[in-house]
PDB file of N, CA and C in Angstrom:
ATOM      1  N   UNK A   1     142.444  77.705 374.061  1.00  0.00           N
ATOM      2  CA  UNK A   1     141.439  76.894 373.394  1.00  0.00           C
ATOM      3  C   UNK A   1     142.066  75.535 373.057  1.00  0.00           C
ATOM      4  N   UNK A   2     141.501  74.375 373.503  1.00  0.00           N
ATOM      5  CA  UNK A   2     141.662  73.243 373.448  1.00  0.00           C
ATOM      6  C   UNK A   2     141.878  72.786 371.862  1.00  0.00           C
ATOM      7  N   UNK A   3     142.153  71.653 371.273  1.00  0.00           N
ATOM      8  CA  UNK A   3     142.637  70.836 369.642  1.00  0.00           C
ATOM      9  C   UNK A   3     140.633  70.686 369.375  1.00  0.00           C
ATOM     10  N   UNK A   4     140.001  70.539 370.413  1.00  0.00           N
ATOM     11  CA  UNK A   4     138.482  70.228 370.240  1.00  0.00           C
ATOM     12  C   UNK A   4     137.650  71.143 369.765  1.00  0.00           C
ATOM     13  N   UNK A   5     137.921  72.284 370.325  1.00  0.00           N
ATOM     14  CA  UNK A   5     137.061  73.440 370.482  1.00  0.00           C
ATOM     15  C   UNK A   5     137.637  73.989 369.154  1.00  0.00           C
ATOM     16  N   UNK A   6     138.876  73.924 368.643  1.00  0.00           N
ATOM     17  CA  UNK A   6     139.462  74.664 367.474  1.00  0.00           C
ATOM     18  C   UNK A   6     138.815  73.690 366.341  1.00  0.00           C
ATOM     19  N   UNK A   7     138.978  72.594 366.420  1.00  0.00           N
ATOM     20  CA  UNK A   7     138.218  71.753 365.296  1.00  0.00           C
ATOM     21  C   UNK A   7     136.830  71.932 365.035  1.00  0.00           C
ATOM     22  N   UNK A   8     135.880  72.051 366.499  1.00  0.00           N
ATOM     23  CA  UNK A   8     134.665  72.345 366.256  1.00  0.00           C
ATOM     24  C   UNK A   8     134.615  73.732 365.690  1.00  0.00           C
ATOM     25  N   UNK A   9     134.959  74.876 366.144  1.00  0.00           N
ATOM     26  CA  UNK A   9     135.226  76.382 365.389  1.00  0.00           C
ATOM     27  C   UNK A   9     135.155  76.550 364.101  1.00  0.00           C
ATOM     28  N   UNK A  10     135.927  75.356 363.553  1.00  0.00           N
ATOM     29  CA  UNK A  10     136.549  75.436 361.850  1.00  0.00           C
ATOM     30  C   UNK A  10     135.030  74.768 361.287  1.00  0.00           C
ATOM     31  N   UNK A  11     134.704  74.019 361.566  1.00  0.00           N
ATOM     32  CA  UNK A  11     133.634  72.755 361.089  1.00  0.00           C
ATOM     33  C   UNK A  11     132.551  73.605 360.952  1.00  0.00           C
ATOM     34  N   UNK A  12     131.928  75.001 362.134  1.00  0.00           N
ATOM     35  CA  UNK A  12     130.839  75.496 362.403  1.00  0.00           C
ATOM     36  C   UNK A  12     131.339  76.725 360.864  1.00  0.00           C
ATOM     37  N   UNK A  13     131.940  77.012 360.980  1.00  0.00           N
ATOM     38  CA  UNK A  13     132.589  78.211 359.825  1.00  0.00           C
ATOM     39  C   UNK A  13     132.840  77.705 358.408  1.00  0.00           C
ATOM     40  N   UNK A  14     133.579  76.316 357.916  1.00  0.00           N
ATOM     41  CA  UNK A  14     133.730  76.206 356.901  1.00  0.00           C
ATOM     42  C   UNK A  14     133.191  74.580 356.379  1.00  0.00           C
ATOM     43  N   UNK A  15     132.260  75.055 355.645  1.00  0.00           N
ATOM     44  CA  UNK A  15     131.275  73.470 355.398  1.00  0.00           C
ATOM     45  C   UNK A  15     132.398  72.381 354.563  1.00  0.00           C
ATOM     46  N   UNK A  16     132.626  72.948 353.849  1.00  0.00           N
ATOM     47  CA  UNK A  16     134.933  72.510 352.838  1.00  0.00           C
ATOM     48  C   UNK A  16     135.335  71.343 354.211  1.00  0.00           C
ATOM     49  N   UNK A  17     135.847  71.709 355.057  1.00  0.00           N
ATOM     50  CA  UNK A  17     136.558  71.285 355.927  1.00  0.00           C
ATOM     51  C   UNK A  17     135.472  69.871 356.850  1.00  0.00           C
ATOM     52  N   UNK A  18     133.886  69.912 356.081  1.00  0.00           N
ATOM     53  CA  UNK A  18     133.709  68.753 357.051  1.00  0.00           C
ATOM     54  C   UNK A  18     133.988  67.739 356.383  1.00  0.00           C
ATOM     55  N   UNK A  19     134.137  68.181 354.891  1.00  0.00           N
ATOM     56  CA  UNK A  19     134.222  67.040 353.970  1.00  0.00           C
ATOM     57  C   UNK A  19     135.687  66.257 353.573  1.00  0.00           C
ATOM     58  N   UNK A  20     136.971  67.207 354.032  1.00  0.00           N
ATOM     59  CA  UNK A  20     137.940  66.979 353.331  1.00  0.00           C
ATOM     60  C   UNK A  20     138.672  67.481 354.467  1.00  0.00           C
ATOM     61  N   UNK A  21     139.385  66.061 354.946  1.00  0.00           N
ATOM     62  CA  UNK A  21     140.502  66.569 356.486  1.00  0.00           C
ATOM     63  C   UNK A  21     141.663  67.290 355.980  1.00  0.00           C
ATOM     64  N   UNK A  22     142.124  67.456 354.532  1.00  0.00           N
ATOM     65  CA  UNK A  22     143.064  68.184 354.025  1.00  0.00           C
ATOM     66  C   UNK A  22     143.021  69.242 354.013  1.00  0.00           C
ATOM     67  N   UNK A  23     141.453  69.775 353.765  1.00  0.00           N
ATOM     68  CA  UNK A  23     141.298  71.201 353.925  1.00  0.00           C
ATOM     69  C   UNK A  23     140.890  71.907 355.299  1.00  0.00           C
ATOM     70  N   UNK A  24     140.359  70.146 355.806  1.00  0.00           N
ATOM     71  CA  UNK A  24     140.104  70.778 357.684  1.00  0.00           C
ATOM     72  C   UNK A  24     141.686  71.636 357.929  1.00  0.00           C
ATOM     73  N   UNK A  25     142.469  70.598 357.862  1.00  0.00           N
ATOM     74  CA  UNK A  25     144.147  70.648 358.348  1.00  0.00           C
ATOM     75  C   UNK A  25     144.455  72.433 358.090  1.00  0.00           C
ATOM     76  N   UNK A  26     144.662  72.064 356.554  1.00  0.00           N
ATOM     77  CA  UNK A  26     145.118  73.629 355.938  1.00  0.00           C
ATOM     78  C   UNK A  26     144.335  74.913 356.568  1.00  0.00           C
ATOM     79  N   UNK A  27     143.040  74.780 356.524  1.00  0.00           N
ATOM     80  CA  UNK A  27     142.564  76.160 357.786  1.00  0.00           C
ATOM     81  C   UNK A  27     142.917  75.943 358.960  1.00  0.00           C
ATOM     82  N   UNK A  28     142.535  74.634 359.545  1.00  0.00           N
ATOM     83  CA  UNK A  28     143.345  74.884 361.385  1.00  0.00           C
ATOM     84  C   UNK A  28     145.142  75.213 361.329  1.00  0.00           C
ATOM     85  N   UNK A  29     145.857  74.443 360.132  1.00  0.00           N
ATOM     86  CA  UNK A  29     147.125  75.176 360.543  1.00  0.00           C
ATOM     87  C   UNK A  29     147.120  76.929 360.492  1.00  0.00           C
ATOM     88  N   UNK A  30     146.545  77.472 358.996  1.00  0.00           N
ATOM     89  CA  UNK A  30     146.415  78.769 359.189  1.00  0.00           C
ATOM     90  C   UNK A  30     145.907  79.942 359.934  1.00  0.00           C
ATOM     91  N   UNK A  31     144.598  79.208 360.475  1.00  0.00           N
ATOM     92  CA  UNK A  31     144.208  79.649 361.729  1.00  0.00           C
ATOM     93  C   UNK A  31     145.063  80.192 362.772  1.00  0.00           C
ATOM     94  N   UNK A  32     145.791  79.009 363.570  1.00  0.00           N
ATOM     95  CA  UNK A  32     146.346  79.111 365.091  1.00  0.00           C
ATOM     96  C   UNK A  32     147.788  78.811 364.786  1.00  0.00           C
ATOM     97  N   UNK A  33     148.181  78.763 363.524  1.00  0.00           N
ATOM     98  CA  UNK A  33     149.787  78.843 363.516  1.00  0.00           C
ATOM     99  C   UNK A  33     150.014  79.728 362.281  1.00  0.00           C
ATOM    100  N   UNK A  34     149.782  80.487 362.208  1.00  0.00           N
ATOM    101  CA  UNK A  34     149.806  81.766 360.719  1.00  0.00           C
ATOM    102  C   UNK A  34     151.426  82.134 360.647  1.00  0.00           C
ATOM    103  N   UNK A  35     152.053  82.276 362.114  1.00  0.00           N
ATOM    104  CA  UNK A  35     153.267  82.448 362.030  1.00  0.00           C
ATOM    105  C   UNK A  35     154.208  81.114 361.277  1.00  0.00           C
ATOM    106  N   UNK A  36     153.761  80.152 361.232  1.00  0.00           N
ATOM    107  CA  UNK A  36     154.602  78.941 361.000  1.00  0.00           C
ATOM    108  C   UNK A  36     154.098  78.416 359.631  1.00  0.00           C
ATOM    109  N   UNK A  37     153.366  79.096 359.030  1.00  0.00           N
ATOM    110  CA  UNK A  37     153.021  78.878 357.392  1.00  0.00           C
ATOM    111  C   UNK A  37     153.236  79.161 356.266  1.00  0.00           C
ATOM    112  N   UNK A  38     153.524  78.708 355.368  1.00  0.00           N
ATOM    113  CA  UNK A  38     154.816  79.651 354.359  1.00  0.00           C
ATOM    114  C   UNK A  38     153.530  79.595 352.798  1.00  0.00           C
ATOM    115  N   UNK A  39     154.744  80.171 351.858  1.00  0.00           N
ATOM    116  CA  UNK A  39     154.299  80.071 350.591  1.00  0.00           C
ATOM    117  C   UNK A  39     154.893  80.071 350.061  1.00  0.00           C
ATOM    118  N   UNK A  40     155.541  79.132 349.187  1.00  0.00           N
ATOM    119  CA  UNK A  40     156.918  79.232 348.112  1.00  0.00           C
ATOM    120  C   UNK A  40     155.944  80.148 347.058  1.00  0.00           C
ATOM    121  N   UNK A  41     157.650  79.940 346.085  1.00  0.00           N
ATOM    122  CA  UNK A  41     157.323  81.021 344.921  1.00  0.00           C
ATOM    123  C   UNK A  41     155.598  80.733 343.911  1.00  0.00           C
ATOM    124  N   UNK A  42     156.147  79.233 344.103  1.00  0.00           N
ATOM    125  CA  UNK A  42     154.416  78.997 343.391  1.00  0.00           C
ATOM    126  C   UNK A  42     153.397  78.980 343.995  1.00  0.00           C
ATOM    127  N   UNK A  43     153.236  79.294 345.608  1.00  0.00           N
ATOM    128  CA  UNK A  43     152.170  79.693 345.685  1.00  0.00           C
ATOM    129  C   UNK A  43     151.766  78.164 346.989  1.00  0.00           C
ATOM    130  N   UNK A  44     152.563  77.654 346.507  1.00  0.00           N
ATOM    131  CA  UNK A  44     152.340  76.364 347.297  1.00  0.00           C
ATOM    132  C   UNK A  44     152.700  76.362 348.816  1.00  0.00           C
ATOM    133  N   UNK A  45     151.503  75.783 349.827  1.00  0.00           N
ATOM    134  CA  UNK A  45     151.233  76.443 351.455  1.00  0.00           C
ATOM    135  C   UNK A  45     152.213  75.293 351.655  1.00  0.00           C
ATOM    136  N   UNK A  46     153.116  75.456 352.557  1.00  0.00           N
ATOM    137  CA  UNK A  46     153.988  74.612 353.283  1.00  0.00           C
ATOM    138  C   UNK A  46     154.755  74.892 355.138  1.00  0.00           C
ATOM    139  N   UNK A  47     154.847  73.893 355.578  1.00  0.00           N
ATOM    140  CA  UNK A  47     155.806  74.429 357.099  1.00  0.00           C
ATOM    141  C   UNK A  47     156.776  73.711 357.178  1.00  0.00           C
ATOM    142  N   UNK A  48     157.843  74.583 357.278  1.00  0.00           N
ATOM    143  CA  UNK A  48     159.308  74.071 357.587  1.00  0.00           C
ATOM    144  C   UNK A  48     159.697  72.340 358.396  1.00  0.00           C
ATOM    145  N   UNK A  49     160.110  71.949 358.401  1.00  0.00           N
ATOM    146  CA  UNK A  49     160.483  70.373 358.348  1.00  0.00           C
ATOM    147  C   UNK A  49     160.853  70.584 359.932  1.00  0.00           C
ATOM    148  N   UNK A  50     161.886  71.514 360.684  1.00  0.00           N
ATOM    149  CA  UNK A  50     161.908  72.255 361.908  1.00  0.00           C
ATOM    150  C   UNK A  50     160.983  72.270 362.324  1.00  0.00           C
ATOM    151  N   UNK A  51     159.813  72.874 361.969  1.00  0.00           N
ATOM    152  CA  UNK A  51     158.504  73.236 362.604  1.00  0.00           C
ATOM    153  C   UNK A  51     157.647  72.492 362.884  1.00  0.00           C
ATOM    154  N   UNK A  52     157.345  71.265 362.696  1.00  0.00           N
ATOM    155  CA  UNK A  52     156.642  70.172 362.623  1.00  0.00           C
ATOM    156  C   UNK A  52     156.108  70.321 364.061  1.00  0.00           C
ATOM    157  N   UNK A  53     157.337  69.851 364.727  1.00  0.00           N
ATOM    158  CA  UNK A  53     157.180  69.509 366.208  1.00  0.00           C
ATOM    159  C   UNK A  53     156.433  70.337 366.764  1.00  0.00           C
ATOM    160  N   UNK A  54     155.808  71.535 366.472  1.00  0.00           N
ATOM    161  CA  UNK A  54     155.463  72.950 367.050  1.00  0.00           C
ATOM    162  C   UNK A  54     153.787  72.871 366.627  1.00  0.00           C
ATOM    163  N   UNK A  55     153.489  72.279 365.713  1.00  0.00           N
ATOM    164  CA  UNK A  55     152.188  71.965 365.317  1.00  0.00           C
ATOM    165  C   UNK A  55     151.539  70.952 366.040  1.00  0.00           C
ATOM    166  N   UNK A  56     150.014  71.090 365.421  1.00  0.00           N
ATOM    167  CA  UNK A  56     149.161  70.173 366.424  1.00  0.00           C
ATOM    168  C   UNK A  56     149.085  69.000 364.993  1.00  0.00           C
ATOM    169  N   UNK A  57     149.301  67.312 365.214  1.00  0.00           N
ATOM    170  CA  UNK A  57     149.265  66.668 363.804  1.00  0.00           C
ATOM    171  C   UNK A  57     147.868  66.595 363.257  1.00  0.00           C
ATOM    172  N   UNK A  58     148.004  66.399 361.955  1.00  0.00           N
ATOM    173  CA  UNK A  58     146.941  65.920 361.280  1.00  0.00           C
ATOM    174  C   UNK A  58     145.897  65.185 361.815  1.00  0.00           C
ATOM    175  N   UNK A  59     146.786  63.888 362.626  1.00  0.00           N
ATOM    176  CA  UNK A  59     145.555  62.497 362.951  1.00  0.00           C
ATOM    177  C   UNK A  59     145.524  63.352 363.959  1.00  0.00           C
ATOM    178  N   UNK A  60     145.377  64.114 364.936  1.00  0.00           N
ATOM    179  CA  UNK A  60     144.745  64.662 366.521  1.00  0.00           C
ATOM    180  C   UNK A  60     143.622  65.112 365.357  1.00  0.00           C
ATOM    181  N   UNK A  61     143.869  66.304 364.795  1.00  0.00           N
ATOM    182  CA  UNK A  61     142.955  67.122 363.786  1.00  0.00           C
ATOM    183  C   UNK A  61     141.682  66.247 363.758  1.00  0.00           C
ATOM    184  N   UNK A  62     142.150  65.462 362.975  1.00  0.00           N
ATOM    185  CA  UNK A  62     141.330  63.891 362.089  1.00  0.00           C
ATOM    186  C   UNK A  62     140.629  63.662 363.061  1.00  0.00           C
ATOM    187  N   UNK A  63     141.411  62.785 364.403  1.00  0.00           N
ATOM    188  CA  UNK A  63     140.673  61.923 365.289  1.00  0.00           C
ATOM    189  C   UNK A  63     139.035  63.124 365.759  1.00  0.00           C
ATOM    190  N   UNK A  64     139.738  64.572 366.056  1.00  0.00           N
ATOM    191  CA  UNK A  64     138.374  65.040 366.668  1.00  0.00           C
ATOM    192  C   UNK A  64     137.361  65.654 365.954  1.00  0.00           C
ATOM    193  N   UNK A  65     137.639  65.292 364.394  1.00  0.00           N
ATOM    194  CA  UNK A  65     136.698  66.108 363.711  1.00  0.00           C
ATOM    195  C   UNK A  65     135.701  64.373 363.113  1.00  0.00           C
ATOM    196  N   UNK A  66     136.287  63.268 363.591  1.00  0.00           N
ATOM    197  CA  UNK A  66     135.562  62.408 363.502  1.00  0.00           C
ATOM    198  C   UNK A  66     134.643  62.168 364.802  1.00  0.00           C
ATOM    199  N   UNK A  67     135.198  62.722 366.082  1.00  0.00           N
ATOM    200  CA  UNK A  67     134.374  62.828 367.450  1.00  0.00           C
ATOM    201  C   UNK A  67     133.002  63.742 367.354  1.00  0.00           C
ATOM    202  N   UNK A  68     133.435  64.338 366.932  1.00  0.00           N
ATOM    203  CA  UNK A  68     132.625  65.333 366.612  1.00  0.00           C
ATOM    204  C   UNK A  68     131.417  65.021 365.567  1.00  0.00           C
ATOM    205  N   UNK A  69     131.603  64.753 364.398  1.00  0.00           N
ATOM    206  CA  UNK A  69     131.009  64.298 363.784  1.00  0.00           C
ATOM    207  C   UNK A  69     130.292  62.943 364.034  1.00  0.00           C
ATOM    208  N   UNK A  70     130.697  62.278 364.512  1.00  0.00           N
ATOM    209  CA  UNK A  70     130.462  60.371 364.806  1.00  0.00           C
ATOM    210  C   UNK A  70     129.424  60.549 366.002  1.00  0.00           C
ATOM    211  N   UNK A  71     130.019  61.378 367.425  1.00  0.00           N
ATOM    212  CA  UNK A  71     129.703  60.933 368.329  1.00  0.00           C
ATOM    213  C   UNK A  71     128.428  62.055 368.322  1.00  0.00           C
ATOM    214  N   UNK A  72     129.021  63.249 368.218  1.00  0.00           N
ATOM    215  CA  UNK A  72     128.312  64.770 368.521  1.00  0.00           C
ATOM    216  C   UNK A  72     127.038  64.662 367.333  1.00  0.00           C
ATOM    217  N   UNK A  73     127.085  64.117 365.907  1.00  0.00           N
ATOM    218  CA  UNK A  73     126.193  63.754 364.708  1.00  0.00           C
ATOM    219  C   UNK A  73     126.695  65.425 364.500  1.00  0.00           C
ATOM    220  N   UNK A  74     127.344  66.057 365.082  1.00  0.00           N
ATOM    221  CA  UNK A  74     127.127  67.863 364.535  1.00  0.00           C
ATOM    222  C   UNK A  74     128.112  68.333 362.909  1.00  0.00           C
ATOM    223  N   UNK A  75     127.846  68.719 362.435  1.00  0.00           N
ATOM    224  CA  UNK A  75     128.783  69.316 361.489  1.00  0.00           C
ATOM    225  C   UNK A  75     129.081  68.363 360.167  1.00  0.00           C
ATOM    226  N   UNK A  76     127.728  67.394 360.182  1.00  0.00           N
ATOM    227  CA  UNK A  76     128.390  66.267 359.387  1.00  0.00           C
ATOM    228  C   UNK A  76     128.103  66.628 357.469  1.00  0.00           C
ATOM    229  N   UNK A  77     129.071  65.562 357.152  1.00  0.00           N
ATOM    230  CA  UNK A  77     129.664  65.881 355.724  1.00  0.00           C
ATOM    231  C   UNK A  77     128.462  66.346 354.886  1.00  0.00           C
ATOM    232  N   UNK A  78     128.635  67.146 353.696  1.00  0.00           N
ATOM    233  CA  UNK A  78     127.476  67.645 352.921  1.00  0.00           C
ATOM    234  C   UNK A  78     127.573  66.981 351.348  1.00  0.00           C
ATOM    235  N   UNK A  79     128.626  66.343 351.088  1.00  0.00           N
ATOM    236  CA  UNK A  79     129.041  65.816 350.195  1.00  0.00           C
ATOM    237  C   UNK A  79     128.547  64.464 350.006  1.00  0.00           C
ATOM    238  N   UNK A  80     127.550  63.530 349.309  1.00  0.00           N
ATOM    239  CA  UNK A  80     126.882  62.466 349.388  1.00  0.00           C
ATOM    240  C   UNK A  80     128.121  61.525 349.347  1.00  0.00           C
ATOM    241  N   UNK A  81     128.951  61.426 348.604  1.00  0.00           N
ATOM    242  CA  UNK A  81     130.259  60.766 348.427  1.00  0.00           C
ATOM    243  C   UNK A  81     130.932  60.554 349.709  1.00  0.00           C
ATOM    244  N   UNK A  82     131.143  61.279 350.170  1.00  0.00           N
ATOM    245  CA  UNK A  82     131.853  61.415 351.503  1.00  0.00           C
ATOM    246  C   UNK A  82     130.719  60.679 352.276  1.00  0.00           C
ATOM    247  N   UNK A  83     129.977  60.901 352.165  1.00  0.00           N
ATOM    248  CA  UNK A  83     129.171  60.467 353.824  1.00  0.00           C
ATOM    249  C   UNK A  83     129.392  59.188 353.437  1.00  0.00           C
ATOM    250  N   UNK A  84     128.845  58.975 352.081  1.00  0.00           N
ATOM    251  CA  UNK A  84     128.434  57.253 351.672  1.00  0.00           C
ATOM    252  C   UNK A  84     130.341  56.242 352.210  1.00  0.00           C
ATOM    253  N   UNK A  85     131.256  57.095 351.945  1.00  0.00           N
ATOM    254  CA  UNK A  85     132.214  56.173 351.901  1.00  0.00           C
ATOM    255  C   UNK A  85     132.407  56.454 353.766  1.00  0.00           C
ATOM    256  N   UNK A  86     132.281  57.240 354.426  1.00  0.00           N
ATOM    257  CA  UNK A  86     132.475  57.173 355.883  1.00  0.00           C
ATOM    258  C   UNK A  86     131.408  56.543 356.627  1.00  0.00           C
ATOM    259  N   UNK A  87     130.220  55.987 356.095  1.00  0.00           N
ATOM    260  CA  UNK A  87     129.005  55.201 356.328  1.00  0.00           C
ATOM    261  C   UNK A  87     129.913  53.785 356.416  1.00  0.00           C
ATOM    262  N   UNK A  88     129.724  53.327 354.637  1.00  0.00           N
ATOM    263  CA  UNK A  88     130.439  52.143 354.719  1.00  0.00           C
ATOM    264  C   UNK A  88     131.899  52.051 355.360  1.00  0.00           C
ATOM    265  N   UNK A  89     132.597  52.888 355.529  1.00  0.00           N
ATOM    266  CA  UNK A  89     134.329  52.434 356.763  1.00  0.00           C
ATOM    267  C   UNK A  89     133.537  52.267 358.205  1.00  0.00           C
ATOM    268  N   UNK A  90     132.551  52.952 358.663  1.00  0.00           N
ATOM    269  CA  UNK A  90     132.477  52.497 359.973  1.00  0.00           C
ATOM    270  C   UNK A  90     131.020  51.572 360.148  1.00  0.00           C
ATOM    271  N   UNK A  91     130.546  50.660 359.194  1.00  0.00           N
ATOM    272  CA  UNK A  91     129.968  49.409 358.679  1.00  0.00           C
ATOM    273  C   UNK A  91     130.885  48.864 358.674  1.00  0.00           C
ATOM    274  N   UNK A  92     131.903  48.669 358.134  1.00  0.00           N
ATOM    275  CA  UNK A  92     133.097  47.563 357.625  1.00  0.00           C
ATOM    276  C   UNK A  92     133.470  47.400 359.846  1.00  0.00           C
ATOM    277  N   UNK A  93     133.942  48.458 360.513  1.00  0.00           N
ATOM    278  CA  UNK A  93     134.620  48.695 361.597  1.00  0.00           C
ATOM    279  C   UNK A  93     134.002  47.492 362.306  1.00  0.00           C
ATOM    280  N   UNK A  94     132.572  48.267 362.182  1.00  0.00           N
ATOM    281  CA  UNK A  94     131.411  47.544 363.536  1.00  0.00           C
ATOM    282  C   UNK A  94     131.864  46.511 362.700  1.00  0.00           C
ATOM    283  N   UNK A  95     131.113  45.686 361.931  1.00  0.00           N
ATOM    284  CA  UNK A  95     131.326  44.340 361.268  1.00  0.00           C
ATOM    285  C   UNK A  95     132.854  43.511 362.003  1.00  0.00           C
ATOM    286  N   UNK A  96     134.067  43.963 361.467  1.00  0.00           N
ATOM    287  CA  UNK A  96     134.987  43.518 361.893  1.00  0.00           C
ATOM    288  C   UNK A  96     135.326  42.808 363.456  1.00  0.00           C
ATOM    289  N   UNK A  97     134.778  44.593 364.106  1.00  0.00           N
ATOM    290  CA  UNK A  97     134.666  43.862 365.633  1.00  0.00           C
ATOM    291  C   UNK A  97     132.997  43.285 366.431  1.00  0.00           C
ATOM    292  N   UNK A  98     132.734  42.518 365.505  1.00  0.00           N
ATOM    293  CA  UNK A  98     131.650  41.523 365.629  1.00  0.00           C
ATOM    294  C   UNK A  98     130.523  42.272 365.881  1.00  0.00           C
ATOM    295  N   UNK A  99     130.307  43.243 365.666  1.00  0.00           N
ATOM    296  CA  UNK A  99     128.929  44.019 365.891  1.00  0.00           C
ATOM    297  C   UNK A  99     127.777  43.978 365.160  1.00  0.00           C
TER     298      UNK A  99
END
C-alpha cells in the first residue's frame, strides 16, 4: 500500500486526523510501523533517533493528506477553525502567486 492510500485509510477512519497532521502522523506511524514505536515510562509515544530513516516523514504524510483534501475536496476538516485558517493560507498562496 502506497504513503496515499495509507493517508486516505486513516482520514476515512479517524475524523481527529483530518484536523490535526500531529494526530494524522501519530496513527499512520502506529498503524504501519507499530514495531518502531515506543513508550517511555510516562507514557510519552516516541521513535528512536536510529529509526527515523525507516519511517515515512511527516511532510510526505502532510503533503498527501493536503492532496487529498485540496484536490480530492474528500475527508475535509470538521473543525470550523481549521478549515477557516487552511481557507485563508491557500487565499494568501493564490494571492501571492498572482491569482
Amino acid at each position: 500500500m502506497n504513503v496515499k492510500k495509507r493517508v486516505y485509510s486513516i482520514l476515512r477512519k479517524h475524523k481527529e486526523a483530518r484536523n490535526n497532521d500531529i494526530d494524522l502522523y501519530n496513527i499512520y506511524l502506529n498503524y504501519f510501523y507499530p514495531k518502531l514505536c515506543r513508550v517511555d515510562n510516562e507514557g510519552c509515544f516516541y521513535i528512536r533517533f536510529k529509526d527515523l530513516h525507516l519511517v515515512t516523514s511527516i511532510q510526505t504524510v502532510i503533503r498527501f493528506r493536503a492532496k487529498i483534501q485540496n484536490e480530492n475536496r474528500l475527508f475535509l476538516p470538521t473543525e470550523p477553525e481549521v478549515i477557516y485558517k487552511r481557507f485563508a493560507h491557500n487565499k494568501k498562496m493564490l494571492s501571492d502567486l498572482g491569482h
